[in-house]
Protein backbone atom coordinates (compact mmCIF):
# COMPACT_ATOMS: atom_id res chain seq x y z
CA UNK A 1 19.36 40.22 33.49
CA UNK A 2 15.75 41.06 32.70
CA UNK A 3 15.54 42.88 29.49
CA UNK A 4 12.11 44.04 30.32
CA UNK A 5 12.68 45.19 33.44
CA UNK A 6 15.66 46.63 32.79
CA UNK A 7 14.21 48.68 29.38
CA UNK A 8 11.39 50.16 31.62
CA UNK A 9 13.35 51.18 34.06
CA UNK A 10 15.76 52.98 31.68
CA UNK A 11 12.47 54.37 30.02
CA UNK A 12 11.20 55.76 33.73
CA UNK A 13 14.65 56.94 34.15
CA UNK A 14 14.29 58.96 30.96
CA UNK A 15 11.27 60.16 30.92
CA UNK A 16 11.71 61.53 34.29
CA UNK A 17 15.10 63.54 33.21
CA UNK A 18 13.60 64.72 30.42
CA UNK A 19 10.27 66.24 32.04
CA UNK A 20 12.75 67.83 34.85
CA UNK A 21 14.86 68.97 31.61
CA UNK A 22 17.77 67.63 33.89
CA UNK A 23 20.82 67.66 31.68
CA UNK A 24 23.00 65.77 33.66
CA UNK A 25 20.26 63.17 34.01
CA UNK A 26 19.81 62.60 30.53
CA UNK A 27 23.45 62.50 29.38
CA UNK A 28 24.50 59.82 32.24
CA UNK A 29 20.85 57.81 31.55
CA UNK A 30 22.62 57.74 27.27
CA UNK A 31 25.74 57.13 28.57
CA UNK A 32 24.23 53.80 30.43
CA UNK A 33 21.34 53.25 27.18
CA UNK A 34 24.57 53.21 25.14
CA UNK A 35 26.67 50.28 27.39
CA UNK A 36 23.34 48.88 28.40
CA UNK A 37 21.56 47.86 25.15
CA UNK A 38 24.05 46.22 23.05
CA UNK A 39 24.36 44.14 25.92
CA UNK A 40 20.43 43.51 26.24
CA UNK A 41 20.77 42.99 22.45
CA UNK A 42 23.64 40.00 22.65
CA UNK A 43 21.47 37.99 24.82
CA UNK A 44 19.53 36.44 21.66
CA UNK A 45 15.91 37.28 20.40
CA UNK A 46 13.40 39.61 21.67
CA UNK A 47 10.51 38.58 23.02
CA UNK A 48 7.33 40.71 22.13
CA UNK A 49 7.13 42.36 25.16
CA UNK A 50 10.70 43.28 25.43
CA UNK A 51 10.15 44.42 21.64
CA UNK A 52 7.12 46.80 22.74
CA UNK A 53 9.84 48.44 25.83
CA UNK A 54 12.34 48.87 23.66
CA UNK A 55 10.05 50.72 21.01
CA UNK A 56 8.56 52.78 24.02
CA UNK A 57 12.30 53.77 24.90
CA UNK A 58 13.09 54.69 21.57
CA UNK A 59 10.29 57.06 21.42
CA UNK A 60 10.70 58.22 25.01
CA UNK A 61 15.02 59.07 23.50
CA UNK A 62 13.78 60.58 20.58
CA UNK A 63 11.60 63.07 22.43
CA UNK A 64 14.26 63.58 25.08
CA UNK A 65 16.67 64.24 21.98
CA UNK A 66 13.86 66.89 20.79
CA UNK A 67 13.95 68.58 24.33
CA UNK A 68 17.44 69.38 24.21
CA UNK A 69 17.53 70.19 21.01
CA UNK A 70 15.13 73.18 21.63
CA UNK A 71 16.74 73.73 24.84
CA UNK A 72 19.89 74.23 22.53
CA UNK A 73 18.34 76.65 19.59
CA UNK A 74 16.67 78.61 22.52
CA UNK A 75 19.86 79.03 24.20
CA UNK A 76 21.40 79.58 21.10
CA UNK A 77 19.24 82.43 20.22
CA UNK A 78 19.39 83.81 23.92
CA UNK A 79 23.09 83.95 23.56
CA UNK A 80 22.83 85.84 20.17
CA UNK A 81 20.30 88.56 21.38
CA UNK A 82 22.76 89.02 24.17
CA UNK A 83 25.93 89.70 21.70
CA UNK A 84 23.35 91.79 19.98
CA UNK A 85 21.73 94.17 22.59
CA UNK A 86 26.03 94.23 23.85
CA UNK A 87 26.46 97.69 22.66
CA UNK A 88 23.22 98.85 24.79
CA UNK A 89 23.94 97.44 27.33
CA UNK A 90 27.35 98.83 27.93
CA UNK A 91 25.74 102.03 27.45
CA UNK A 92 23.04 101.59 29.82
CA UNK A 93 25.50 100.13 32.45
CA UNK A 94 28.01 103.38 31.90
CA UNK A 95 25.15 105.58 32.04
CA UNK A 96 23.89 104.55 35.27
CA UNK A 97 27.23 104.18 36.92
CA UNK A 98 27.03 108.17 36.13
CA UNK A 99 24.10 108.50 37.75
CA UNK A 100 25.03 107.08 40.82
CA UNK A 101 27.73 109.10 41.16
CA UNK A 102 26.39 111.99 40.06
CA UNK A 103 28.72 112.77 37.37
């Protein structure tokens, strides 16, 4: 297997999921990172370059783990202003119900 090959093509993989914020993507492309480089890892040293790919995919994971964090506090918060406008908009939703009946 060629652990430089293979660690840029996991790094393309990423970076891709992450800029199309494709969730799916990104938690199948960990699952493989997670079987994948312990495997890379037990086939002896690193060479430089394979040192420099695997740094670049490190940094590529920890901005992909930064995008869904965000992607978590925003939906976080959108869920909260939703339990928090509830009340209103119950009210607006009965309200207009009576105005399209006319009652």
């Amino acid at each position: 297997m060629d652990r430089h090959k293979t660690l840029l093509q996991l790094g393309q993989q990423l970076s891709a999921a992450t800029a199309a914020s494709d969730w799916a993507a990104l938690a199948a492309i960990n699952t493989l990172m997670a079987s994948t480089l312990p495997a890379l890892a037990a086939q002896g040293e690193w060479a430089p370059a394979e040192r420099a790919a695997l740094a670049a995919l490190r940094e590529l994971h920890l901005a992909a783990v930064a995008k869904v964090d965000s992607a978590a506090a925003e939906t976080s918060q959108h869920l909260s202003d939703m339990t928090n406008n509830r009340e209103g908009w119950l009210a607006y939703a009965l309200d207009s119900g009576n105005a399209t009946t006319g009652t």
